[in-house]
C-alpha atoms as a PDB file:
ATOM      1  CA  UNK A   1     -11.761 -21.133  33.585  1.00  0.00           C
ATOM      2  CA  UNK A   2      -8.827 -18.925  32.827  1.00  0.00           C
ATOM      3  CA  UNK A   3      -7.884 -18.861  28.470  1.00  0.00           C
ATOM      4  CA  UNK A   4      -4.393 -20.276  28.231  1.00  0.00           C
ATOM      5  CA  UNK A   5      -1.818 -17.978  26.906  1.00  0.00           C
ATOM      6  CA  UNK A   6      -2.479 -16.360  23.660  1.00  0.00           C
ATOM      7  CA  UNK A   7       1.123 -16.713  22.166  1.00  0.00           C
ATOM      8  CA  UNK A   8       2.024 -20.447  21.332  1.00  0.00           C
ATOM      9  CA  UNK A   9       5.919 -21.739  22.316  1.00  0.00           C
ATOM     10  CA  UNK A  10       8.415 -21.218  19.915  1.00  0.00           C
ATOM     11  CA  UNK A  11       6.386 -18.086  18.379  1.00  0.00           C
ATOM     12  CA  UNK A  12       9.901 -15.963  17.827  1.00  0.00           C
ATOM     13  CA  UNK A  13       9.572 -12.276  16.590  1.00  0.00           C
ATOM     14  CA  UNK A  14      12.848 -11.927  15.401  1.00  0.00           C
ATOM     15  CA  UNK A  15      13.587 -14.026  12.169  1.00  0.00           C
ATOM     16  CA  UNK A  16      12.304 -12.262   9.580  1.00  0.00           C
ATOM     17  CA  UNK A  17      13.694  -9.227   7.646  1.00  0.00           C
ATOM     18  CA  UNK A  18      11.411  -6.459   7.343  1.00  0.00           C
ATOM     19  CA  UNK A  19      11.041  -5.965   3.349  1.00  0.00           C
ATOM     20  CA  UNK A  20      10.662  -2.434   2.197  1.00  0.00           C
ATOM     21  CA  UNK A  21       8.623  -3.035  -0.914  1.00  0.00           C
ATOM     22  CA  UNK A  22       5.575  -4.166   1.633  1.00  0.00           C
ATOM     23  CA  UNK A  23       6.524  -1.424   3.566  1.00  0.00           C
ATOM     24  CA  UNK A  24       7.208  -3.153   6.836  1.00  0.00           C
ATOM     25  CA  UNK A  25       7.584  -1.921  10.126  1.00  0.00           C
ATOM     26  CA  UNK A  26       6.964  -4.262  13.209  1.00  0.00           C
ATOM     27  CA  UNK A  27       5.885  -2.778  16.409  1.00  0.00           C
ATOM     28  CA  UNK A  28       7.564  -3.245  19.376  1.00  0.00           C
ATOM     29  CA  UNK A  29       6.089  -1.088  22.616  1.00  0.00           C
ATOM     30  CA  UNK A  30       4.238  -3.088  24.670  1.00  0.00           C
ATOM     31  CA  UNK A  31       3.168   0.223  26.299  1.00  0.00           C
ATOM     32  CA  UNK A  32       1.525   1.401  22.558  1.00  0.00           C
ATOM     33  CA  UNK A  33       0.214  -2.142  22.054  1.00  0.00           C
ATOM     34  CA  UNK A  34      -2.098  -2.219  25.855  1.00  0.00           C
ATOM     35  CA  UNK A  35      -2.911   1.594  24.279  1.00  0.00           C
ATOM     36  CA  UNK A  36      -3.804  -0.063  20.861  1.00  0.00           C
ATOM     37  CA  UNK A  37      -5.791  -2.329  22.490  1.00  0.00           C
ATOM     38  CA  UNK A  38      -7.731  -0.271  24.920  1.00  0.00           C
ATOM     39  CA  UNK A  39      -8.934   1.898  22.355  1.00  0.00           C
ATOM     40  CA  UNK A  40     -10.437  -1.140  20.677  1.00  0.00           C
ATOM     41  CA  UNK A  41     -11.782  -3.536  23.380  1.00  0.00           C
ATOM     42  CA  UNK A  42     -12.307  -6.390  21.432  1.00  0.00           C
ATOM     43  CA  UNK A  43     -15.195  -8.369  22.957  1.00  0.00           C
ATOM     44  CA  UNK A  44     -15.232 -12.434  22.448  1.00  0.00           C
ATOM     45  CA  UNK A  45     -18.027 -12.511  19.796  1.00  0.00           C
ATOM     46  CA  UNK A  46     -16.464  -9.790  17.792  1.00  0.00           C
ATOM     47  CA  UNK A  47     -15.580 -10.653  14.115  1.00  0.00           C
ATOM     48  CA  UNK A  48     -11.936  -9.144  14.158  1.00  0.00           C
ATOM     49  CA  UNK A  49      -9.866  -8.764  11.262  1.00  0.00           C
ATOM     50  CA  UNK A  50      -6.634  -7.909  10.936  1.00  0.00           C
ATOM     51  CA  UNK A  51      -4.670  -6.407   7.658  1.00  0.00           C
ATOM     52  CA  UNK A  52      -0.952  -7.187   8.212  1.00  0.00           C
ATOM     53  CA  UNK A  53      -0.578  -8.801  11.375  1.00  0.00           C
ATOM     54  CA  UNK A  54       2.857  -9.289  10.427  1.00  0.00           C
ATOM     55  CA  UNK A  55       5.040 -10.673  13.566  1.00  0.00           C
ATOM     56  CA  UNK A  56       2.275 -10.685  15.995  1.00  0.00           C
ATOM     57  CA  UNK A  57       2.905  -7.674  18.524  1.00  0.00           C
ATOM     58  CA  UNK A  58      -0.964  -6.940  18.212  1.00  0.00           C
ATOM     59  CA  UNK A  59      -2.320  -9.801  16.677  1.00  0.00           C
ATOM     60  CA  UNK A  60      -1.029 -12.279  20.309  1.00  0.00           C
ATOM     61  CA  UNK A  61      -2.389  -9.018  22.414  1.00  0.00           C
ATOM     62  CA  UNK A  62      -5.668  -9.518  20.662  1.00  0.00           C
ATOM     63  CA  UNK A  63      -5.743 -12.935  20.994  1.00  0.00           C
ATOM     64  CA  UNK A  64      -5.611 -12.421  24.828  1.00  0.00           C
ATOM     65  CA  UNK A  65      -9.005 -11.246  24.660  1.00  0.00           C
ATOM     66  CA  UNK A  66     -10.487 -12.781  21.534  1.00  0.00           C
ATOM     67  CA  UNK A  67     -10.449 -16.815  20.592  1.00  0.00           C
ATOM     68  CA  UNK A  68      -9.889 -16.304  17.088  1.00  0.00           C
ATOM     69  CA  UNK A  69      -9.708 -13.353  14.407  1.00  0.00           C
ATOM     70  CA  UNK A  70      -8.753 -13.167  10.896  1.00  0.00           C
ATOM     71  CA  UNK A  71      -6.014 -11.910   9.297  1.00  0.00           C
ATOM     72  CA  UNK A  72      -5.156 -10.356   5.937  1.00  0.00           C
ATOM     73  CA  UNK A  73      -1.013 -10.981   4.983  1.00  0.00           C
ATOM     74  CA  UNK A  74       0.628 -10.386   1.843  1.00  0.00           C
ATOM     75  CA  UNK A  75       3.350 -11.925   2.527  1.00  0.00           C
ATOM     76  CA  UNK A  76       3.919 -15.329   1.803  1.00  0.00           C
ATOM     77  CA  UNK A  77       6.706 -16.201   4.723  1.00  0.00           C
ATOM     78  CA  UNK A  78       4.589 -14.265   7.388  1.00  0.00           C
ATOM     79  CA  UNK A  79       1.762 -16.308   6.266  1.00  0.00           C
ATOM     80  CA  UNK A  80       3.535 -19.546   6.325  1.00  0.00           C
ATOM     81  CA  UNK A  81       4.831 -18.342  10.100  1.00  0.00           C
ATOM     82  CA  UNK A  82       0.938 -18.114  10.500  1.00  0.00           C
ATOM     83  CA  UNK A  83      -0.148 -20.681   9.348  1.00  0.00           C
ATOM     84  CA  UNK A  84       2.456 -22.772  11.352  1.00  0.00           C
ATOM     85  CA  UNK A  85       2.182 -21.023  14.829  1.00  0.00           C
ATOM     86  CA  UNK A  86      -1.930 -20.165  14.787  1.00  0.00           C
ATOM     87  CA  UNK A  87      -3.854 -22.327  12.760  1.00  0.00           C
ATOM     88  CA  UNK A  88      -6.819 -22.552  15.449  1.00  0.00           C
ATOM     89  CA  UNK A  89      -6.970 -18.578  16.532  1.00  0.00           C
ATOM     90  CA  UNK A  90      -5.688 -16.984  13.466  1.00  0.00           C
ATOM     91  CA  UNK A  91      -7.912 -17.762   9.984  1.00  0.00           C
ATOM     92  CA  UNK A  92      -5.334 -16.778   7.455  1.00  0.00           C
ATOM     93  CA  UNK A  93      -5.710 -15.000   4.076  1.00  0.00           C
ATOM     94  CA  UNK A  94      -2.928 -14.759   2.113  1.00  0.00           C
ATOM     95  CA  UNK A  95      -3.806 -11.771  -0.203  1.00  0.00           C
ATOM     96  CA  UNK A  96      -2.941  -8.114  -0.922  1.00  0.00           C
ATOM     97  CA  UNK A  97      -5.644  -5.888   1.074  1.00  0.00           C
ATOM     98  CA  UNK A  98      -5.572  -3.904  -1.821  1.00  0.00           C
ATOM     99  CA  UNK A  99      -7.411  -6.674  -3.584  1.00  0.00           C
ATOM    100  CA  UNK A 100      -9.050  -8.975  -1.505  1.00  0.00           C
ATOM    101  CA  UNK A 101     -12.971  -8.164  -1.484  1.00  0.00           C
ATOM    102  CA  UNK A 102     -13.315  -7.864   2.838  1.00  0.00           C
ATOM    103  CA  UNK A 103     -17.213  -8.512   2.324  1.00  0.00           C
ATOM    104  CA  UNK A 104     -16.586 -11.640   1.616  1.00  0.00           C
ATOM    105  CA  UNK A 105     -15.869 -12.200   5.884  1.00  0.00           C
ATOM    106  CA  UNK A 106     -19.455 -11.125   6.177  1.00  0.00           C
ATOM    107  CA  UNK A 107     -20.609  -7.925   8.059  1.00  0.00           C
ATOM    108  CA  UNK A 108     -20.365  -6.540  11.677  1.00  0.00           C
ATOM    109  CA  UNK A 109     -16.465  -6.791  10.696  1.00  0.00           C
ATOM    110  CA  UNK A 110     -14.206  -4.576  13.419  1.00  0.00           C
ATOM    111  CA  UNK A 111     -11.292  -4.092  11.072  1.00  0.00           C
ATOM    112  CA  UNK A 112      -7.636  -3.269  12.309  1.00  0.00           C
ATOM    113  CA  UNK A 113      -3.994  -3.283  11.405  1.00  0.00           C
ATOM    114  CA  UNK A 114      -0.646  -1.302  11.308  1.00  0.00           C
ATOM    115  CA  UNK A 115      -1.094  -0.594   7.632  1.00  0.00           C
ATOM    116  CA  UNK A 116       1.898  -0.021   5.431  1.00  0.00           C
ATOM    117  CA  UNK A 117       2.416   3.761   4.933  1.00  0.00           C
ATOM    118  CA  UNK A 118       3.216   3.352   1.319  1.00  0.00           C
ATOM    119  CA  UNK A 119      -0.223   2.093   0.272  1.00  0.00           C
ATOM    120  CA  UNK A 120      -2.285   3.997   3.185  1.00  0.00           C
ATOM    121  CA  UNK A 121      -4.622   6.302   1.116  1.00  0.00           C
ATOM    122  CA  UNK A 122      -5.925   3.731  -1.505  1.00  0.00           C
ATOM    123  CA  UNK A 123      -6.227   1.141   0.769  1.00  0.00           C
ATOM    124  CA  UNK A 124      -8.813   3.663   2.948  1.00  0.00           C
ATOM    125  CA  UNK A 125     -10.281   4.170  -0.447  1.00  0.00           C
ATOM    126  CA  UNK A 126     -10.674   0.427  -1.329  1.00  0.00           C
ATOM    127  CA  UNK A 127     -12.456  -0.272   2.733  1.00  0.00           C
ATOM    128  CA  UNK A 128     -14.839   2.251   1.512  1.00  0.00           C
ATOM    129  CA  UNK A 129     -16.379  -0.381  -0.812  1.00  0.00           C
ATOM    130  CA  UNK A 130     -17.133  -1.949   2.284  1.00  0.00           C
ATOM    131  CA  UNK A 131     -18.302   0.547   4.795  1.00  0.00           C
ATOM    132  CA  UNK A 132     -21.623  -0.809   5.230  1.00  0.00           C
ATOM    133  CA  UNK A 133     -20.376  -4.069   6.772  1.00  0.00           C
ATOM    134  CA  UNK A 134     -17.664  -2.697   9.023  1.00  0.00           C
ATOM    135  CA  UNK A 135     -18.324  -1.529  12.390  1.00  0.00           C
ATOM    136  CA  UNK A 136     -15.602  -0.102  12.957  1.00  0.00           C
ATOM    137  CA  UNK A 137     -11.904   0.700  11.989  1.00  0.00           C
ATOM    138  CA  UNK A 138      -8.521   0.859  14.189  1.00  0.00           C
ATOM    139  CA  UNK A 139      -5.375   1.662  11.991  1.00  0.00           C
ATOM    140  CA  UNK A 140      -2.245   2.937  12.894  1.00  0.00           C
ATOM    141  CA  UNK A 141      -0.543   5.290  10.084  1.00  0.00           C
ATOM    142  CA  UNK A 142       1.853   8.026   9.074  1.00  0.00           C
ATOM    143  CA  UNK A 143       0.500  10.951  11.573  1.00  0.00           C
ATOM    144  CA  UNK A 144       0.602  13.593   8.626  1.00  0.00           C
ATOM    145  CA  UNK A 145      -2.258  11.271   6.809  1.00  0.00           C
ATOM    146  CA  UNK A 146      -4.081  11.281  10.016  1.00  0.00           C
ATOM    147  CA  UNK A 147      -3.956  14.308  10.532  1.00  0.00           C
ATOM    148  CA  UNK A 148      -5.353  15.672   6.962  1.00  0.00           C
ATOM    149  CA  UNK A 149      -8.229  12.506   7.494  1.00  0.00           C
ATOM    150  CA  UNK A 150      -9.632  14.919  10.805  1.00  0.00           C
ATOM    151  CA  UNK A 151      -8.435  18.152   9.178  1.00  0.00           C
ATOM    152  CA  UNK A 152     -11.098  21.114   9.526  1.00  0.00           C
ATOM    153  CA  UNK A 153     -11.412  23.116   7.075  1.00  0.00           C
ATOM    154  CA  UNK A 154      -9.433  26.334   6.210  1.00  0.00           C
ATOM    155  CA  UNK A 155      -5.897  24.628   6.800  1.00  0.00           C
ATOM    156  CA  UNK A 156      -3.570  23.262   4.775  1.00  0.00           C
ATOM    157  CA  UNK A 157      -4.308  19.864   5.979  1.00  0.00           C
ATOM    158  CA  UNK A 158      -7.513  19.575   4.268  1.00  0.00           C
ATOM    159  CA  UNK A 159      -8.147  18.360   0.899  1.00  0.00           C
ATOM    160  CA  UNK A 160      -9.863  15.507  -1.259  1.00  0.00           C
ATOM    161  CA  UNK A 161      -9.061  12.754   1.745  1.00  0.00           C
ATOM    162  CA  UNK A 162     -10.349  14.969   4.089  1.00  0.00           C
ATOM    163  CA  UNK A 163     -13.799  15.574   2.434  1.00  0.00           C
ATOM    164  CA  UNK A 164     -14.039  12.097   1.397  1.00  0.00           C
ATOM    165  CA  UNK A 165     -13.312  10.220   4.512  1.00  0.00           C
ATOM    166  CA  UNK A 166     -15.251  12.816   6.686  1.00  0.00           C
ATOM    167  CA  UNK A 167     -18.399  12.070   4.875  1.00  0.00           C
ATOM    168  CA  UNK A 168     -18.174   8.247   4.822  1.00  0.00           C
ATOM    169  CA  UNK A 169     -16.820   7.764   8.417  1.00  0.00           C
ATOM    170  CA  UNK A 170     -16.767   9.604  11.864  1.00  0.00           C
ATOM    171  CA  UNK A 171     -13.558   9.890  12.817  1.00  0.00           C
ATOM    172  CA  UNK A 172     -10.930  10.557  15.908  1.00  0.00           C
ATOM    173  CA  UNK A 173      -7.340  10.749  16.140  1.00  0.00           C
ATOM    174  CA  UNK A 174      -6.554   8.278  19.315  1.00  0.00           C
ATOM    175  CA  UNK A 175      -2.972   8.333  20.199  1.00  0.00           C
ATOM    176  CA  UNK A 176       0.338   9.351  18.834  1.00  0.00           C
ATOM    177  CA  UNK A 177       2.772   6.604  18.112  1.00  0.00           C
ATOM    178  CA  UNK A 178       6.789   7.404  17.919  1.00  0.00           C
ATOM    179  CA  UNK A 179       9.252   6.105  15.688  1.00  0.00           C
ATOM    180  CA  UNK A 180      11.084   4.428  18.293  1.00  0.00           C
ATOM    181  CA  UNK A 181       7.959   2.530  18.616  1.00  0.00           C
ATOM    182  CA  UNK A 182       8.744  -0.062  15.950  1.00  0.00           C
ATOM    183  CA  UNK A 183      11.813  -1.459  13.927  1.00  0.00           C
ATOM    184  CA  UNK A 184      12.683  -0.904  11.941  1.00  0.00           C
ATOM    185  CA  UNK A 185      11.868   2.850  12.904  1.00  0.00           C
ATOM    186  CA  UNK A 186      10.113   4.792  10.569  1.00  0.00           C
ATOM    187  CA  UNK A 187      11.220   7.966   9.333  1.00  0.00           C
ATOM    188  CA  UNK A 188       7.898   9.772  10.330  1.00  0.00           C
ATOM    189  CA  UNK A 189       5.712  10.306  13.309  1.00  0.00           C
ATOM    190  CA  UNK A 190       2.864   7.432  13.507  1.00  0.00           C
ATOM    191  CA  UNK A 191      -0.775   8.116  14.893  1.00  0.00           C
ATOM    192  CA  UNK A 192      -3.831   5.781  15.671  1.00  0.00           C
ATOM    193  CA  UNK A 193      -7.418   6.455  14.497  1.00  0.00           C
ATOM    194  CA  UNK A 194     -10.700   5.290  15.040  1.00  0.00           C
ATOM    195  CA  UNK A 195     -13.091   5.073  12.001  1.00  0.00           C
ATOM    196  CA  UNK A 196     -16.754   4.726  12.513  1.00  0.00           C
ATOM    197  CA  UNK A 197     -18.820   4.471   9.365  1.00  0.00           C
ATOM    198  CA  UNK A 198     -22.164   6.852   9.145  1.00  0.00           C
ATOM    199  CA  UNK A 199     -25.176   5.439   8.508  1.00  0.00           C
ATOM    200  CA  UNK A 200     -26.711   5.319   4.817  1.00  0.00           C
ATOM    201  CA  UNK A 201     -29.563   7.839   6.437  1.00  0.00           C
ATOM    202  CA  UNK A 202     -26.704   9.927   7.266  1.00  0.00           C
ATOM    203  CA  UNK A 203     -25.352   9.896   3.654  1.00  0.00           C
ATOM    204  CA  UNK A 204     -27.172  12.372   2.088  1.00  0.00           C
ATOM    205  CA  UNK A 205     -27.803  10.316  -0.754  1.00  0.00           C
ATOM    206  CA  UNK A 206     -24.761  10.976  -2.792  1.00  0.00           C
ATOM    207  CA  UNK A 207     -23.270   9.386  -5.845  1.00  0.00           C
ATOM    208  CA  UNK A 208     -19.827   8.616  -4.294  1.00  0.00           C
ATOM    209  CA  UNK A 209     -18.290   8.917  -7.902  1.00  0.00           C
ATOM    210  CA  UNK A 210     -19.766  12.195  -8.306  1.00  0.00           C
ATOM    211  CA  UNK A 211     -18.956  13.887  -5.263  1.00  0.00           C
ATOM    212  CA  UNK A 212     -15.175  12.360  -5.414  1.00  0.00           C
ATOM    213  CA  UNK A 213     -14.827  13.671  -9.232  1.00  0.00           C
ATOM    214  CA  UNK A 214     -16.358  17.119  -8.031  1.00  0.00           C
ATOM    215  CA  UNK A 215     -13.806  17.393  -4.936  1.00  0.00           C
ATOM    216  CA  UNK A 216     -10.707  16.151  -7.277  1.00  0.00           C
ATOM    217  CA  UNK A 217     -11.627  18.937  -9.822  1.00  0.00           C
ATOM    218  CA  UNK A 218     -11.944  21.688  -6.169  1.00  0.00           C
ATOM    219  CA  UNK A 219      -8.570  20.853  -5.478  1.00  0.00           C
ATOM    220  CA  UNK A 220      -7.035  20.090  -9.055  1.00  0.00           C
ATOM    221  CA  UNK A 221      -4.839  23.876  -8.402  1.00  0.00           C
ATOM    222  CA  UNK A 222      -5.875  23.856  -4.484  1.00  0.00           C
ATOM    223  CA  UNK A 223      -3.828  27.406  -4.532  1.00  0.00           C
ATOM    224  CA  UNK A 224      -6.067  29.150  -7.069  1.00  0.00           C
ATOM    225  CA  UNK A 225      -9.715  30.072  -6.819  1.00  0.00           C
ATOM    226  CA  UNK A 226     -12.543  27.557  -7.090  1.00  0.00           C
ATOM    227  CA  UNK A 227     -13.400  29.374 -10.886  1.00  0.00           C
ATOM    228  CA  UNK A 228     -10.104  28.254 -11.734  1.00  0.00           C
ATOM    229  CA  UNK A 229     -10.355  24.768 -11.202  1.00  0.00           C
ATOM    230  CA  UNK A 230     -14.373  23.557 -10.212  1.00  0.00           C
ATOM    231  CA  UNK A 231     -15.830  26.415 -12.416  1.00  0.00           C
ATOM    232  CA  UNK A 232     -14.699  24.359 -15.892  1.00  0.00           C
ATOM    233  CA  UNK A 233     -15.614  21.055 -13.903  1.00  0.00           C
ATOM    234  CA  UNK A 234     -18.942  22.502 -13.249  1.00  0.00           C
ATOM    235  CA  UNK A 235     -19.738  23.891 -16.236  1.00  0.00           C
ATOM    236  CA  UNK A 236     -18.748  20.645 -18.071  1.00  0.00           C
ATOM    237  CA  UNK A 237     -21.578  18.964 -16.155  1.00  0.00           C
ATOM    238  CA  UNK A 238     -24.065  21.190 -16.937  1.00  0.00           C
ATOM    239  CA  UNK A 239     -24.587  23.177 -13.840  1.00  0.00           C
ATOM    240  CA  UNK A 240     -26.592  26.078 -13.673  1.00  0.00           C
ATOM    241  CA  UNK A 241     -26.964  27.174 -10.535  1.00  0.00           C
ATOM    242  CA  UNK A 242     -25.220  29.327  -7.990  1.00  0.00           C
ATOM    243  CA  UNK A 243     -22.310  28.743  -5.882  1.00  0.00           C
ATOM    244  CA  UNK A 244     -19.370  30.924  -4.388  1.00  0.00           C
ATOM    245  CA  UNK A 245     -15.965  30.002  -6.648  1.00  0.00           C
ATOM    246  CA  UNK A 246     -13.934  32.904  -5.012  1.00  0.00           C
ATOM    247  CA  UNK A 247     -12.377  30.767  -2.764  1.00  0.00           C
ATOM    248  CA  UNK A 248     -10.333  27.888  -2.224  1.00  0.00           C
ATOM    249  CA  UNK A 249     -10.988  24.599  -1.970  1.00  0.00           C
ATOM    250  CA  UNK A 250     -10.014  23.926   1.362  1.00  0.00           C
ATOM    251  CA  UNK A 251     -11.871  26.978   2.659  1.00  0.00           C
ATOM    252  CA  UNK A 252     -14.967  25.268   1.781  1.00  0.00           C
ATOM    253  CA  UNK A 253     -16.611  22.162   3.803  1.00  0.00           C
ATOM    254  CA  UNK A 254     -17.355  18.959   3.493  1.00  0.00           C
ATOM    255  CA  UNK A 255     -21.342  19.511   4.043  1.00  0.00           C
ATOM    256  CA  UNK A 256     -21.316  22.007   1.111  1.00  0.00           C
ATOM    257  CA  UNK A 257     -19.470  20.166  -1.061  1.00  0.00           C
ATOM    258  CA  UNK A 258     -21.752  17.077  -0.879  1.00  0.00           C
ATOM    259  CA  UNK A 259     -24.793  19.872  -0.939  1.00  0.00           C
ATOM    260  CA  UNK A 260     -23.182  21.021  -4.410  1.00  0.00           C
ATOM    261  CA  UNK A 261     -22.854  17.344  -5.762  1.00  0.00           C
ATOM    262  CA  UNK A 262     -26.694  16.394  -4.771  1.00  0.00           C
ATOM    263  CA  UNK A 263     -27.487  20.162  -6.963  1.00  0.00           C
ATOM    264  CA  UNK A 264     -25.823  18.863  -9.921  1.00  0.00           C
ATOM    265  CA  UNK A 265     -27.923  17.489 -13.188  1.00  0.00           C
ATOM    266  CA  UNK A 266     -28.661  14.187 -13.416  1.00  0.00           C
ATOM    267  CA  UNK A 267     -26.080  12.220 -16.035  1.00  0.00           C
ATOM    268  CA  UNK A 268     -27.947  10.427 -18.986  1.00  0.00           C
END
């Protein structure tokens, strides 16, 4: 039996004024939203959630292949809209991402969203709380974040996100998004990645706190040698061993860097 249309009658996109402070820009290209959603081919029985569905471009082109999702939104007009237009395909949660504990949805969770550009990098760092329920994550953001998320390193593009990211998630940049793609239009170049979280075998058995604190201290003065800014670090913690601190700390990689934190002595 064919699914009746997604989008409900009366579901207008063009009512509400995109507000700056929650960074809002509302896609419009149905050619990047069938993109979008290729990359993620939802399946029915997939536990979807969405952080900032906002006006619905995505969420309604979901919807076409899913009977329900849930949906993360800060603000309290879209929500009402929500609330109003989907109550039995959309389960609403009015909350700041930034907050809002996503285990609580359960596990399996395929996570997605056009997140705001402003709060990009500690949201990623919040989802990492979470990694071990999520199967996977779609997000759209500013292409220069993207970008230093996949960076190799060696380049300027890699740094403390880089190392971080790389050894929580696998991940691949899918598709470049323009600004003419939304609208308001951005001011920067938009891209789409696909974050798959490694396995806790594949973890290495790292403190996370440790081997963030270590990598902050590597690129503390990112344009002076390691014994300028990890040699203190290092010797505050007690280490004894060996390791090379003439060079930078985007010339070294994210394996050895997580090698280095397992080395270090154990805290009291």
């Amino acid at each position: 039996m064919k699914r009746p249309s997604a989008r409900p009658r009366g579901a207008a996109q063009t009512t509400h004024v995109a507000r700056k402070r929650f960074g809002q820009h509302f896609l419009i290209d149905p050619q990047i939203i069938h993109g979008i959603v290729g990359c993620i081919d939802p399946q029915p029985a997939d536990r979807l959630v969405e952080i900032g569905p906002g006006l619905g471009a995505l969420t309604w082109a979901l919807l076409e292949r899913l009977p329900r999702l849930a949906a993360v939104e800060i603000d309290r007009d879209l929500a009402a809209r929500w609330r109003q237009q989907a109550p039995d395909r959309v389960e609403l949660i009015e909350a700041d991402a930034l907050a809002f504990d996503f285990a609580s949805l359960g596990s399996e969770l395929r996570l997605v969203g056009n997140l705001p550009y402003n709060i990009s990098t500690p949201l990623l760092f919040h989802l990492m709380d979470v990694a071990e329920r999520v199967r996977d994550q779609h997000f759209m953001l500013q292409k220069e974040v993207i970008d230093r998320m996949v960076a190799s390193p060696g380049g300027r593009d890699f740094g403390r996100l880089s190392v971080m990211l790389q050894w929580r998630y696998d991940m691949v940049n899918l598709l470049d998004v323009p600004p003419e793609s939304f609208d308001p239009p951005p001011k920067v170049d938009s891209a789409v990645v696909r974050m798959t979280p490694r396995p806790a075998s594949a973890l290495d058995e790292v403190d996370r706190g440790r081997l963030s604190a270590l990598v902050t201290a590597a690129f503390s003065q990112r344009r002076k040698l390691l014994r300028h800014s990890l040699g203190p670090w290092l010797d505050s913690q007690g280490y004894g061993g060996h390791f090379d601190l003439q060079r930078r700390a985007e010339e070294v990689g994210t394996a050895e860097y997580v090698a280095l934190a397992q080395t270090l002595p154990q805290r009291p």
